[in-house]
N, C-alpha and C. Protein backbone atom coordinates (compact mmCIF):
# COMPACT_ATOMS: atom_id res chain seq x y z
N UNK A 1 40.27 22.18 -99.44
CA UNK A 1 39.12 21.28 -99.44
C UNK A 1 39.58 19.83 -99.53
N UNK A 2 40.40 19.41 -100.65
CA UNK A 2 40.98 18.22 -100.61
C UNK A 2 41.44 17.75 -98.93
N UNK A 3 42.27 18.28 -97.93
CA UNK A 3 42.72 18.24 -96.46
C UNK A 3 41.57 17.77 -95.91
N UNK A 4 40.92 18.81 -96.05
CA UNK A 4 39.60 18.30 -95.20
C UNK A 4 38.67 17.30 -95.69
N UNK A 5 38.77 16.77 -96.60
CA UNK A 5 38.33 15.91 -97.19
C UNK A 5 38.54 14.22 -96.98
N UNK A 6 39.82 14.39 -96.65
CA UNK A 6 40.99 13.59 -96.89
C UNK A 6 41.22 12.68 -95.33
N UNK A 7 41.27 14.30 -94.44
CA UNK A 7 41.13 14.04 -92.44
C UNK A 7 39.54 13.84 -91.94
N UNK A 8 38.95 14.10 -92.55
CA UNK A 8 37.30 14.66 -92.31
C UNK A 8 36.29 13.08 -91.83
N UNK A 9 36.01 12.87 -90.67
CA UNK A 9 34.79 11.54 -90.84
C UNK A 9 33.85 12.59 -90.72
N UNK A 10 33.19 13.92 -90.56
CA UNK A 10 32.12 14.75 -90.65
C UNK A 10 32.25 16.20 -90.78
N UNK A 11 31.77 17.09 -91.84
CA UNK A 11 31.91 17.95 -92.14
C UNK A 11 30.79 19.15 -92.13
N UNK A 12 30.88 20.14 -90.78
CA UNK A 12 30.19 20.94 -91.07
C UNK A 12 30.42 22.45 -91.54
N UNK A 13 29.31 23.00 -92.37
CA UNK A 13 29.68 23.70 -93.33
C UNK A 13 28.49 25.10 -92.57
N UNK A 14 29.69 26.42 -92.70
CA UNK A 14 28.43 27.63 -92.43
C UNK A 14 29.24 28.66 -93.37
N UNK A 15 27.82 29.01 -93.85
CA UNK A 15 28.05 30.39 -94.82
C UNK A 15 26.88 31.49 -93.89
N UNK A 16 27.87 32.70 -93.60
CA UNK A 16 27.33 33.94 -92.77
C UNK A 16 26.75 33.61 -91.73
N UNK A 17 27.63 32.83 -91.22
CA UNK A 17 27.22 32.76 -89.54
C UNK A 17 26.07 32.20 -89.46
N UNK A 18 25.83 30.54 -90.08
CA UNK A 18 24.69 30.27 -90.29
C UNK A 18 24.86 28.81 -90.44
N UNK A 19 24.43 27.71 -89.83
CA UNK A 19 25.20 26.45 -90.40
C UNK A 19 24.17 25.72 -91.41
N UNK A 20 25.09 25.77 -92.79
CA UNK A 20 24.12 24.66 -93.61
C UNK A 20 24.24 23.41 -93.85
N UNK A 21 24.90 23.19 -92.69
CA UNK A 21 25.01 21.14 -92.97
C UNK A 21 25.69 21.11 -92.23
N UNK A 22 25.71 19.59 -91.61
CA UNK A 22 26.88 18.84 -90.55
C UNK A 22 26.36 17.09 -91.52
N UNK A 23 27.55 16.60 -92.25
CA UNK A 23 27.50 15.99 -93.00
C UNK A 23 28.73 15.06 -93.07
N UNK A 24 28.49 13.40 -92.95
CA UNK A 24 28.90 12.57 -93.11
C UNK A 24 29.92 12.47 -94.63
N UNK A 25 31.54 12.51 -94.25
CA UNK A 25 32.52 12.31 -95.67
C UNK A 25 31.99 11.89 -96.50
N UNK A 26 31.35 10.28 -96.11
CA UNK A 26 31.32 9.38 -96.99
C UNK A 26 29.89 9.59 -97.51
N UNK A 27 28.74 10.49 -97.27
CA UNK A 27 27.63 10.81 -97.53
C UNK A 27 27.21 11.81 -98.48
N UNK A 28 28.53 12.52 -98.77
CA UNK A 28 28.35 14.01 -99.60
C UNK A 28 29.10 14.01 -100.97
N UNK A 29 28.50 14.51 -101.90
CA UNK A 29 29.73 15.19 -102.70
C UNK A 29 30.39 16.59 -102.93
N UNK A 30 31.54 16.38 -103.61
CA UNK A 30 32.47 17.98 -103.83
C UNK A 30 31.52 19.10 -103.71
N UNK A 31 30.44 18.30 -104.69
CA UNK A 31 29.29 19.48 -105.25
C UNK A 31 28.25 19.82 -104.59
N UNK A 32 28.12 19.09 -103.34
CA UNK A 32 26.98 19.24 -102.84
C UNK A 32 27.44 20.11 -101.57
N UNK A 33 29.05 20.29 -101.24
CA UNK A 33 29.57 20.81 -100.04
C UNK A 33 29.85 22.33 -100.72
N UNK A 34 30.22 22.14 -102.15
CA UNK A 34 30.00 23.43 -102.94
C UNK A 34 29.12 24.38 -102.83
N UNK A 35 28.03 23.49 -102.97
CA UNK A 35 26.26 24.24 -102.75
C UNK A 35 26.39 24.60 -101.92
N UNK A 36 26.67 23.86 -100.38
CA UNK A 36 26.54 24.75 -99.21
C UNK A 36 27.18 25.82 -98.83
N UNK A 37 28.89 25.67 -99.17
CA UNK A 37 29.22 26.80 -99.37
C UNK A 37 28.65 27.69 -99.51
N UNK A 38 28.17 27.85 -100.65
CA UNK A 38 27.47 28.83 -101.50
C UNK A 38 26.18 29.34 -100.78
N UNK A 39 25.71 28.40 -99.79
CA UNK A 39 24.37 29.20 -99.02
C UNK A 39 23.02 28.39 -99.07
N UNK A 40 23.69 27.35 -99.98
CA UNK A 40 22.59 26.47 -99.86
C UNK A 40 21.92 25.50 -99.12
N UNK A 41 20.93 25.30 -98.06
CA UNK A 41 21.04 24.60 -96.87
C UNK A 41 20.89 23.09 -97.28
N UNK A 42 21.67 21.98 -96.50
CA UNK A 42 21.80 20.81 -96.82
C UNK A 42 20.18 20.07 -97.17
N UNK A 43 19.56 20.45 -96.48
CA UNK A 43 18.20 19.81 -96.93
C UNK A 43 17.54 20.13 -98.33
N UNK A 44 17.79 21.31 -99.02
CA UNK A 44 17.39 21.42 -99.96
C UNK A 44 18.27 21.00 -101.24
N UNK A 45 19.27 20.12 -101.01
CA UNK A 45 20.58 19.93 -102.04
C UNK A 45 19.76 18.23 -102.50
N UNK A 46 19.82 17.86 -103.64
CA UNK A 46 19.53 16.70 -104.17
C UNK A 46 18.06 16.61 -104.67
């Protein structure tokens, strides 16, 4: 995560074949890319 973090100007994130965010580096946090991980879709984070 740090790598991609680090190379990343946009980061999109899918849990089960499903995308929950396409999200700006400088727009997100650890925790909020965590959430999505986790299944949580970007619109409902914050």
């Amino acid at each position: 995560l740090d790598e991609i973090l680090s190379l990343a100007d946009r980061i999109a994130v899918i849990y089960e074949g499903k995308i929950m965010g396409v999200v700006k580096r400088n727009e997100v946090s650890v925790g909020e890319l965590g959430m999505m991980m986790g299944g949580v879709h970007k619109d409902k984070i914050k």
